[in-house]
C-alpha atoms as a PDB file:
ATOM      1  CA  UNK A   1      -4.376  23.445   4.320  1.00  0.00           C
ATOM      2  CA  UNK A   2      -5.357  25.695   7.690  1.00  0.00           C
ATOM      3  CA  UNK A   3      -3.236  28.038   8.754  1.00  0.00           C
ATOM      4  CA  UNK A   4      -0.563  28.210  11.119  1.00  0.00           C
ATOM      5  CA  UNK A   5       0.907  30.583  14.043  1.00  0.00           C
ATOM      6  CA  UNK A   6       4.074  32.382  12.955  1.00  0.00           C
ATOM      7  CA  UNK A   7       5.446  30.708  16.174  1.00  0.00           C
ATOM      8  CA  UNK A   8       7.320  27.763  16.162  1.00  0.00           C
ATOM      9  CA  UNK A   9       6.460  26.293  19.374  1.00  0.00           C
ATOM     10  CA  UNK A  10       2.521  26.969  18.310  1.00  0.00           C
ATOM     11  CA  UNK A  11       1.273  23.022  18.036  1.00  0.00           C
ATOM     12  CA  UNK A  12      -0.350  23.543  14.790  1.00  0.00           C
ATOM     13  CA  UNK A  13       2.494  24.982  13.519  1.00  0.00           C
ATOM     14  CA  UNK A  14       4.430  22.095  14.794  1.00  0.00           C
ATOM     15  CA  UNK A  15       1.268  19.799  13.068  1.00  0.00           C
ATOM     16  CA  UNK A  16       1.415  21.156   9.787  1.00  0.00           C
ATOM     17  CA  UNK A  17       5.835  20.640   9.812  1.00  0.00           C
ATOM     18  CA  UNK A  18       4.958  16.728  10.476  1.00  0.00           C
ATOM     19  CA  UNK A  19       2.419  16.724   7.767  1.00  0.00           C
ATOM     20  CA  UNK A  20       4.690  17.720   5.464  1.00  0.00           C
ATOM     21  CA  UNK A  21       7.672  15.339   6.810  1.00  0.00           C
ATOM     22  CA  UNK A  22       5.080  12.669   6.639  1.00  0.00           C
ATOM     23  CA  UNK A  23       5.351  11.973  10.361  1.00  0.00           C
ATOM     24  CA  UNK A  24       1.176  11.533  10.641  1.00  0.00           C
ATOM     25  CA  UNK A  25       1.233   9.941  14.058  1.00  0.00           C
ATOM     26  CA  UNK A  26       3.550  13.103  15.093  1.00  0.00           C
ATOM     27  CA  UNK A  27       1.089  15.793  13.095  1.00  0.00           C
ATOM     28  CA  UNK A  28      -1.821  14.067  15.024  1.00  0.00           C
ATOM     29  CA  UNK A  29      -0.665  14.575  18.929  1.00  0.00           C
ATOM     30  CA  UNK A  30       0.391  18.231  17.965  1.00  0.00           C
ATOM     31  CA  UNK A  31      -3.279  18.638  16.117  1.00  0.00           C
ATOM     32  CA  UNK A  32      -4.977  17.450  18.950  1.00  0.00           C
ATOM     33  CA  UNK A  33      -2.887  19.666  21.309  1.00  0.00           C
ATOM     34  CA  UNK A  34      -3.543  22.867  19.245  1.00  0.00           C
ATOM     35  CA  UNK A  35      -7.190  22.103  19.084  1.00  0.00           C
ATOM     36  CA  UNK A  36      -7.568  21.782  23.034  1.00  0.00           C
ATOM     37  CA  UNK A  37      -5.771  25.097  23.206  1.00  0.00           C
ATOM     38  CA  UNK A  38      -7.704  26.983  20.200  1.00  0.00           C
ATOM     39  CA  UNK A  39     -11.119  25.735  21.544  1.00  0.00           C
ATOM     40  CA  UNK A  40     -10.138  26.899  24.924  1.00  0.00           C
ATOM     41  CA  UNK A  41      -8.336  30.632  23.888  1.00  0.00           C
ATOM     42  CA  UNK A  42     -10.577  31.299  20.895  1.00  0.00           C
ATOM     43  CA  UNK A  43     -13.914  29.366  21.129  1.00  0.00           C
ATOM     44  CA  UNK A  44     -14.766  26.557  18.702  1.00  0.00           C
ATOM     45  CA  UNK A  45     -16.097  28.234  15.987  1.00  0.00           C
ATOM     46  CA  UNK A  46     -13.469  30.503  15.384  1.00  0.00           C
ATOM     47  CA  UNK A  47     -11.263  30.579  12.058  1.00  0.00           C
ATOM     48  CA  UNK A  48      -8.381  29.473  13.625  1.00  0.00           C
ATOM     49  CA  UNK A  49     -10.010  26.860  15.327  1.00  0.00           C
ATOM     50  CA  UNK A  50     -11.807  25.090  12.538  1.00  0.00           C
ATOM     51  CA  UNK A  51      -8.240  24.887  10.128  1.00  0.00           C
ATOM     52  CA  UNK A  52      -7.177  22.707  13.005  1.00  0.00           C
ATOM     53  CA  UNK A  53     -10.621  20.752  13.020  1.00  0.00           C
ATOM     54  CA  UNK A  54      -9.739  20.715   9.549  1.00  0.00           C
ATOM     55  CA  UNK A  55      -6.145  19.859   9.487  1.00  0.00           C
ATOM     56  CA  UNK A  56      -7.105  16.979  12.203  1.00  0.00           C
ATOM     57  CA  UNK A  57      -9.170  15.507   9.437  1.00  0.00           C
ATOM     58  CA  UNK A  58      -6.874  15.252   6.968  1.00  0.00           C
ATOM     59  CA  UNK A  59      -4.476  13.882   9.130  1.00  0.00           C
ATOM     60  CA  UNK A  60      -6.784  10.634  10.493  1.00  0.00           C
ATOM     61  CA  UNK A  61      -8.013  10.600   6.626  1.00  0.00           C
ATOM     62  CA  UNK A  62      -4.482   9.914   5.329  1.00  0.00           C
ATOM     63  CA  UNK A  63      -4.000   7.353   8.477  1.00  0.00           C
ATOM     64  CA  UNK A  64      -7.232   5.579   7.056  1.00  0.00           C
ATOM     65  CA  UNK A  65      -9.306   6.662   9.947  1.00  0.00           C
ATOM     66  CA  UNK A  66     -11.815   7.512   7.941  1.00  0.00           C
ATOM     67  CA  UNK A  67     -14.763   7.290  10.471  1.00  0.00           C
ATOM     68  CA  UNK A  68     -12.933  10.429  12.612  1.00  0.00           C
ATOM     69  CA  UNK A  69     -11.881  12.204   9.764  1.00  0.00           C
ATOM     70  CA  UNK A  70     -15.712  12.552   8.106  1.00  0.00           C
ATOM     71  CA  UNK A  71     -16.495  13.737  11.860  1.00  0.00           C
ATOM     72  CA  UNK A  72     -13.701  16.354  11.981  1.00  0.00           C
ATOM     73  CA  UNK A  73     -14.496  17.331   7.928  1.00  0.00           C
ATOM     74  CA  UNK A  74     -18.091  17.364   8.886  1.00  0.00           C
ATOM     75  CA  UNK A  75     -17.613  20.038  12.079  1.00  0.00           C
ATOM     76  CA  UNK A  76     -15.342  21.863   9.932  1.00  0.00           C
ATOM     77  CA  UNK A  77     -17.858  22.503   7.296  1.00  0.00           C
ATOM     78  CA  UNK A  78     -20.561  22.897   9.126  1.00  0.00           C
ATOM     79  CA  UNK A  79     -18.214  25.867  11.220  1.00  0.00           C
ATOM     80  CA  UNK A  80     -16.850  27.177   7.391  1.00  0.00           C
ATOM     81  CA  UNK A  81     -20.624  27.137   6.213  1.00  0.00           C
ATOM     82  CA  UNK A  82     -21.546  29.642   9.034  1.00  0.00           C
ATOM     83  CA  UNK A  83     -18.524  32.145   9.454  1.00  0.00           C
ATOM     84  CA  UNK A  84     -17.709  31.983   6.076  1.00  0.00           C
ATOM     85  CA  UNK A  85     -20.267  31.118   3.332  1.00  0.00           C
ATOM     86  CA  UNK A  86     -20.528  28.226   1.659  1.00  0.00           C
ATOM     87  CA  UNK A  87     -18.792  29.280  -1.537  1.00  0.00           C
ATOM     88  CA  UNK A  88     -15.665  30.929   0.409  1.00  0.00           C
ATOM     89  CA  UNK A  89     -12.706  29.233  -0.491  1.00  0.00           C
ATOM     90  CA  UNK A  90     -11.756  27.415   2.865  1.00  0.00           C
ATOM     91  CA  UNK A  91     -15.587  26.063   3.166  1.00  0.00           C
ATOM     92  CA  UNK A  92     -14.743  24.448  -0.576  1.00  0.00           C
ATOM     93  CA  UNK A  93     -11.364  23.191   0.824  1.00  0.00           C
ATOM     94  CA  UNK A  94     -13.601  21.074   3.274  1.00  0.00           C
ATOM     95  CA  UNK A  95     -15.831  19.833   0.320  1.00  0.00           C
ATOM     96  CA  UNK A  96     -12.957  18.516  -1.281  1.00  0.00           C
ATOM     97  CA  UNK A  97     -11.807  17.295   1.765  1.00  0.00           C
ATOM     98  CA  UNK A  98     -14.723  15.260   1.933  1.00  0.00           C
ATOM     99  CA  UNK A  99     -15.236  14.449  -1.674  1.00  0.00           C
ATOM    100  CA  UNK A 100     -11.463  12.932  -1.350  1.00  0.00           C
ATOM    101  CA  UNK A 101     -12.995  10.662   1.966  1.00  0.00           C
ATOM    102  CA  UNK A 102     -15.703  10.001  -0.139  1.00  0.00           C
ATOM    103  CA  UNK A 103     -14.190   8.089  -3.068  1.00  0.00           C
ATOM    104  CA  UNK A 104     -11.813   6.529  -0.278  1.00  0.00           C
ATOM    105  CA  UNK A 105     -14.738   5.311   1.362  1.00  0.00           C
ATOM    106  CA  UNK A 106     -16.459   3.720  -2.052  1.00  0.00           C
ATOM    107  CA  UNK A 107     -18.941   6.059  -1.898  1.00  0.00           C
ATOM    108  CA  UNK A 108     -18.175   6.919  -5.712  1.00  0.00           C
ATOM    109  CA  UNK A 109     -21.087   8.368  -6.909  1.00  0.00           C
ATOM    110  CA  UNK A 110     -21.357  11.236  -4.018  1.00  0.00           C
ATOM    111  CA  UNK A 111     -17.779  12.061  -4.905  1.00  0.00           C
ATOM    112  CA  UNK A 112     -18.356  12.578  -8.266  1.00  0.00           C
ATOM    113  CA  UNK A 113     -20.945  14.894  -7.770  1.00  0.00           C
ATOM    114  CA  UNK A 114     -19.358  16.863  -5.212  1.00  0.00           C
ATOM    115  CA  UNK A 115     -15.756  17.475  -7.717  1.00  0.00           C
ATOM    116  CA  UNK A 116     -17.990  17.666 -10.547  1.00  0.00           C
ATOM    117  CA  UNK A 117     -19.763  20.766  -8.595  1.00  0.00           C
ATOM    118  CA  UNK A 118     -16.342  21.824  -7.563  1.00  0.00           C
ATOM    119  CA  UNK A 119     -15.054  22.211 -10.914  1.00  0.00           C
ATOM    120  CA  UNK A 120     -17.928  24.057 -12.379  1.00  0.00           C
ATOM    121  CA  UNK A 121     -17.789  26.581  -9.307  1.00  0.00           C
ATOM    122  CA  UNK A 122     -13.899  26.680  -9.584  1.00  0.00           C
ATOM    123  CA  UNK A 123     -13.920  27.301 -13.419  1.00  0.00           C
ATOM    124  CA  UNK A 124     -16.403  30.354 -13.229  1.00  0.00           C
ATOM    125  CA  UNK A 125     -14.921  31.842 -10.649  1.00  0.00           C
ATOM    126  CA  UNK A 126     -11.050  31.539 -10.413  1.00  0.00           C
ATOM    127  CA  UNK A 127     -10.582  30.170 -14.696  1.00  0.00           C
ATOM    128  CA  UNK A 128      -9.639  27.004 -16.093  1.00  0.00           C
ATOM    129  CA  UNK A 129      -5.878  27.250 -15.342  1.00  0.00           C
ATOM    130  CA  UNK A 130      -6.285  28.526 -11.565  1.00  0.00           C
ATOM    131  CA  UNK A 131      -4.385  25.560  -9.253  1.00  0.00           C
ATOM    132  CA  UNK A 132      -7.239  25.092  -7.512  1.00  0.00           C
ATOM    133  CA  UNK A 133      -9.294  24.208 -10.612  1.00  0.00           C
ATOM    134  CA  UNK A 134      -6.349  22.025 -11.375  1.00  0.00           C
ATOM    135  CA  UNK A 135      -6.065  20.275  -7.994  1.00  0.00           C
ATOM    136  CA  UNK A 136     -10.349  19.972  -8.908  1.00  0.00           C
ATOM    137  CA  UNK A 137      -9.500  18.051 -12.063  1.00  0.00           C
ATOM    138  CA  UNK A 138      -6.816  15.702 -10.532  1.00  0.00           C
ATOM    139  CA  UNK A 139      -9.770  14.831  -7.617  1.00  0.00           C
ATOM    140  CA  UNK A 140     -12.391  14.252 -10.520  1.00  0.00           C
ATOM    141  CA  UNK A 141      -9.680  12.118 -12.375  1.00  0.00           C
ATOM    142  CA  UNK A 142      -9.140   9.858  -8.833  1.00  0.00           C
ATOM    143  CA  UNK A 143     -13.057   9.335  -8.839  1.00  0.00           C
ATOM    144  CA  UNK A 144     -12.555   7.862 -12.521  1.00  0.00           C
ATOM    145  CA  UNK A 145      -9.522   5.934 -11.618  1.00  0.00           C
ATOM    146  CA  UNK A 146     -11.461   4.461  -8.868  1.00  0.00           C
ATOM    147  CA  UNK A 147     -14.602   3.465 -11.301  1.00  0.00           C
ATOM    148  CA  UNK A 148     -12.162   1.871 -13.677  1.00  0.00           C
ATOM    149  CA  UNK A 149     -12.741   4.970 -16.114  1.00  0.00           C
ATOM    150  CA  UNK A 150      -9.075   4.721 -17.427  1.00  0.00           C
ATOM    151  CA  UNK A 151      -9.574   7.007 -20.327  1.00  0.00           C
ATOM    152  CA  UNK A 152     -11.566   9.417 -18.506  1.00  0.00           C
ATOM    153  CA  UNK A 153      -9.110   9.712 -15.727  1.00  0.00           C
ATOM    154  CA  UNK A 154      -6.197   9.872 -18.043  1.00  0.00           C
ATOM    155  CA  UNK A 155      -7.684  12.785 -19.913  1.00  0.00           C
ATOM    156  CA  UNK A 156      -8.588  14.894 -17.044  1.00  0.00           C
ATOM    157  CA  UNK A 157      -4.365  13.885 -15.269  1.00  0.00           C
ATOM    158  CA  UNK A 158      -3.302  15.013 -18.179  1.00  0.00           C
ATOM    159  CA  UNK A 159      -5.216  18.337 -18.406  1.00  0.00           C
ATOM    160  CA  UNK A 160      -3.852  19.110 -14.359  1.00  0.00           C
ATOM    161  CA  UNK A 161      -0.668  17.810 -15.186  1.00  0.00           C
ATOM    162  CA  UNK A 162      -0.217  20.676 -18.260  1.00  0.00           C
ATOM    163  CA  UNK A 163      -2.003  23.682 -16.302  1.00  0.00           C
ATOM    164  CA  UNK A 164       0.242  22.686 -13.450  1.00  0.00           C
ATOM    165  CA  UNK A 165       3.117  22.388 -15.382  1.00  0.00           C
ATOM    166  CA  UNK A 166       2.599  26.446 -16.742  1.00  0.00           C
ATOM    167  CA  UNK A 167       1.549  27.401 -13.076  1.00  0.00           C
ATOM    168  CA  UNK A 168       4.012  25.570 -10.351  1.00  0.00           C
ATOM    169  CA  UNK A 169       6.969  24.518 -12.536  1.00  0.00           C
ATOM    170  CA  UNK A 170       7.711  20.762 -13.742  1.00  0.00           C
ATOM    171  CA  UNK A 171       8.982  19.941 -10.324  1.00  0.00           C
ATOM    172  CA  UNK A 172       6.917  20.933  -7.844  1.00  0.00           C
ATOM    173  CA  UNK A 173       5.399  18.434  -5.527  1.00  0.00           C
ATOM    174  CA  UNK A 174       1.548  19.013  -6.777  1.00  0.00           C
ATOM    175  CA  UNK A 175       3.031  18.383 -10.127  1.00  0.00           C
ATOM    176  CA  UNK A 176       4.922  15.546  -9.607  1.00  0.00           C
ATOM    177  CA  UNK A 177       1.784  14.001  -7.887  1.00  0.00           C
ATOM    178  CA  UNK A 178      -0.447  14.577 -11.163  1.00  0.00           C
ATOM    179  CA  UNK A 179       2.803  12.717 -12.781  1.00  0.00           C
ATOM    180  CA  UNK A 180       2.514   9.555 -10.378  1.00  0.00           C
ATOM    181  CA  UNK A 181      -1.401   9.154 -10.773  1.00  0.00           C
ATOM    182  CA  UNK A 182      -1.022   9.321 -14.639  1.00  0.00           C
ATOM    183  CA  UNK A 183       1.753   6.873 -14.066  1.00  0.00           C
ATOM    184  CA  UNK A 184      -0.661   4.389 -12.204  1.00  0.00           C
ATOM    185  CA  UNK A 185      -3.236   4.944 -15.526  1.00  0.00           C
ATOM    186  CA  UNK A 186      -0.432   3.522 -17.844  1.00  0.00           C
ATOM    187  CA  UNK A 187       0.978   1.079 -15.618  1.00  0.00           C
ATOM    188  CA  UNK A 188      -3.286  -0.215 -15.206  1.00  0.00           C
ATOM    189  CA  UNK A 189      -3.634  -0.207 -19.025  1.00  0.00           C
ATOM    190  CA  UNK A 190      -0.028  -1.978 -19.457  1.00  0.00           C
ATOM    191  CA  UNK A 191       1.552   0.891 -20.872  1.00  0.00           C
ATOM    192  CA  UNK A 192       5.171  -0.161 -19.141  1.00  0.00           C
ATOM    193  CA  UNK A 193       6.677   1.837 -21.850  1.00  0.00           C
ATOM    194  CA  UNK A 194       4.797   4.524 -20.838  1.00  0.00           C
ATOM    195  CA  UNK A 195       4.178   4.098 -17.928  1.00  0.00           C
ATOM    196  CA  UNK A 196       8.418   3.594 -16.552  1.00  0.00           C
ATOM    197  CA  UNK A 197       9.422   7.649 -17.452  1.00  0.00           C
ATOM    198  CA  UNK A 198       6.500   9.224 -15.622  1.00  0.00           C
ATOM    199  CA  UNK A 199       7.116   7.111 -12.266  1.00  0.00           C
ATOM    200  CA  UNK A 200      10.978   7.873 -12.920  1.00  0.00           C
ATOM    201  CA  UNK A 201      10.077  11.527 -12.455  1.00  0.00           C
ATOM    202  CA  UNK A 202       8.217  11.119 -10.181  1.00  0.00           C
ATOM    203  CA  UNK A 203      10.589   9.573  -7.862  1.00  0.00           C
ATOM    204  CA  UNK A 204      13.121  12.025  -8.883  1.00  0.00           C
ATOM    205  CA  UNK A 205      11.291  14.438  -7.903  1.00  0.00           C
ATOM    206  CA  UNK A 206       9.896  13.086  -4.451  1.00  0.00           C
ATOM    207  CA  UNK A 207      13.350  12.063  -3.704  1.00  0.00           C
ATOM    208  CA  UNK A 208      14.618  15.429  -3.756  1.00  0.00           C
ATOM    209  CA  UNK A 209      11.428  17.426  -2.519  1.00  0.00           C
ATOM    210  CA  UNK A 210      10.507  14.928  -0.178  1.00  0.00           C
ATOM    211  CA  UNK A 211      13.530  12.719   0.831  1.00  0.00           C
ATOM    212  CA  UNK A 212      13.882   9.141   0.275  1.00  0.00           C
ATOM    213  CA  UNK A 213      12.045   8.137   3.268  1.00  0.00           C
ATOM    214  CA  UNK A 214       8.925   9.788   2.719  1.00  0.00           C
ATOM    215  CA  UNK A 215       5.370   7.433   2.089  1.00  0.00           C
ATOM    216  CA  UNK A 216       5.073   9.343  -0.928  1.00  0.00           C
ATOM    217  CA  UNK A 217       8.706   8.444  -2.504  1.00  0.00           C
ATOM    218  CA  UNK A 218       8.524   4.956  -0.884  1.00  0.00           C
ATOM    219  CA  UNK A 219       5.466   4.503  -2.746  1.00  0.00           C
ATOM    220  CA  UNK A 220       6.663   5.609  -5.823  1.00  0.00           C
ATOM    221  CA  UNK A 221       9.480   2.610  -5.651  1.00  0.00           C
ATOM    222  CA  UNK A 222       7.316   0.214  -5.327  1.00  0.00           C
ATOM    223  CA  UNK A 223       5.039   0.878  -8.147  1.00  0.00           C
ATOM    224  CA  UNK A 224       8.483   1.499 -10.049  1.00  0.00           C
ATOM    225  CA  UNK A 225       9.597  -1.695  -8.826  1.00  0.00           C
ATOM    226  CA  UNK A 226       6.268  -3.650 -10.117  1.00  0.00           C
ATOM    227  CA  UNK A 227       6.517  -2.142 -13.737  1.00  0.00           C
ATOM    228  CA  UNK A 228       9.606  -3.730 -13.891  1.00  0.00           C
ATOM    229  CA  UNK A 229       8.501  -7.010 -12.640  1.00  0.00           C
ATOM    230  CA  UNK A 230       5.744  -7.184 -15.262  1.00  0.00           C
ATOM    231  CA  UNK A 231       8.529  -6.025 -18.071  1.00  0.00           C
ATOM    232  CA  UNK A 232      10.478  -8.891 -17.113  1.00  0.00           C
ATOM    233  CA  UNK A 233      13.410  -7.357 -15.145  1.00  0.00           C
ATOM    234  CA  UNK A 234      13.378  -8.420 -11.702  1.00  0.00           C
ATOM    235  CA  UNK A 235      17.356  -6.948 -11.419  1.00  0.00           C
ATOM    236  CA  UNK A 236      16.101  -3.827 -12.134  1.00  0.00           C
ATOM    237  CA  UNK A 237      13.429  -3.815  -9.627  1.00  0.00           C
ATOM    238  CA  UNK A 238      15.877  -5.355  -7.136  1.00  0.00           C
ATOM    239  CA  UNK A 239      18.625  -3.013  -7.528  1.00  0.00           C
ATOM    240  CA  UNK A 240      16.041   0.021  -7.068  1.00  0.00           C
ATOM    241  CA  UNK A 241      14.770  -1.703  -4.169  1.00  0.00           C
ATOM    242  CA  UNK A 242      18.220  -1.851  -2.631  1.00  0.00           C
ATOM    243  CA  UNK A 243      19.078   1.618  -3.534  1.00  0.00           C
ATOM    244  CA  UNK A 244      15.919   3.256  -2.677  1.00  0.00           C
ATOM    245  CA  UNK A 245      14.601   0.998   0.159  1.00  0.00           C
ATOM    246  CA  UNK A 246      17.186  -0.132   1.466  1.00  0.00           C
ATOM    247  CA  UNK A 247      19.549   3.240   2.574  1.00  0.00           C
END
């Protein structure tokens, strides 16, 4: 996450409320807007100007425009490396950025190596149960879940999903996240059983966080909706459909 102007008319500001809403196409025009203006008032290697280079990225990246978001991750980084360091902890928030566009993009084994460097830097210098080592673990877990690793990923959810639990609270929107991957690791191994309560709190959750409207709660539904199928009770699936989906 870049920062913002205490401002509410300040585009980024205006970027970042989208983001969160879920309204990408929205958080893109006032990204774009913000950059013009940063570039312009502060120069384009400035602090300020980079979070929105960065922001921008992870805005196309979640769009699947993954082409322009390695370009705006890449310029970001590059900026971060220079001003910053390269172990500062907004130059590592771009390496995870692009570890994450990595593994999107099938390039598998880069991202490994990048969250596997991640997590050693991360656990020497901030500990084991600091939420940015956390949020490292839940990345390395994705890279498994994308190799088929089940196990592997499964082990590292669950490690995130009990430091986060002790650091942000049951509820809290990284949480619940950590709760809907390990959800998809059941639901891929056929654990319904298992699989059934963690996507139930996770919608919960998203619902109330998040509102029912939101890609991340919608998305939850569905996967909901297919346990149910392969357990045999399309009723079930259609009557969350209708309440969730359908309001």
């Amino acid at each position: 996450m870049g920062s913002s102007s205490s401002t509410s008319n300040d585009p980024n500001s205006l970027g970042n409320a989208y983001r969160d809403q879920g309204r990408l196409p929205e958080a893109e025009t006032m990204y774009i807007q913000a950059l013009a203006r940063r570039e312009k008032e502060l120069g384009a290697e400035h602090s300020l100007t980079l979070d929105t280079v960065n922001n921008l990225g992870v805005i196309y990246c979640k769009q699947g425009k993954l082409d322009q978001a390695l370009l705006m991750y890449m310029r970001a980084l590059a900026g971060r490396t220079n001003t910053l360091g390269a172990h500062h902890f907004l130059t590592l928030e771009t390496i995870t950025n692009v570890g994450i566009l990595y593994c999107m993009q099938g390039r598998i084994g880069e991202s490994e190596h990048i969250f596997k460097e991640l997590l050693a830097i991360r656990e020497e210098s901030l500990g084991a149960h600091h939420i940015l080592t956390l949020d490292t673990l839940q990345n390395l877990g994705n890279v498994y879940y994308a190799q088929r690793k089940l196990e592997e990923a499964r082990h590292l959810y669950i490690r995130a999903l009990v430091g986060k639990e002790k650091v942000l609270g049951p509820n809290h929107v990284s949480t619940l996240d950590t709760v809907f991957n390990l959800a998809n690791v059941y639901c891929d191994q056929r654990k319904y059983e298992q699989a059934e309560p963690m996507y139930l709190r996770a919608l919960t959750g998203s619902g109330e966080l998040l509102g029912p409207k939101h890609p991340s709660t919608v998305e939850t539904v569905k996967k909901l909706m297919s346990v149910y199928r392969f357990q045999g009770r399309p009723d079930k699936a259609k009557q969350l459909e209708q309440n969730w989906l359908h309001v």
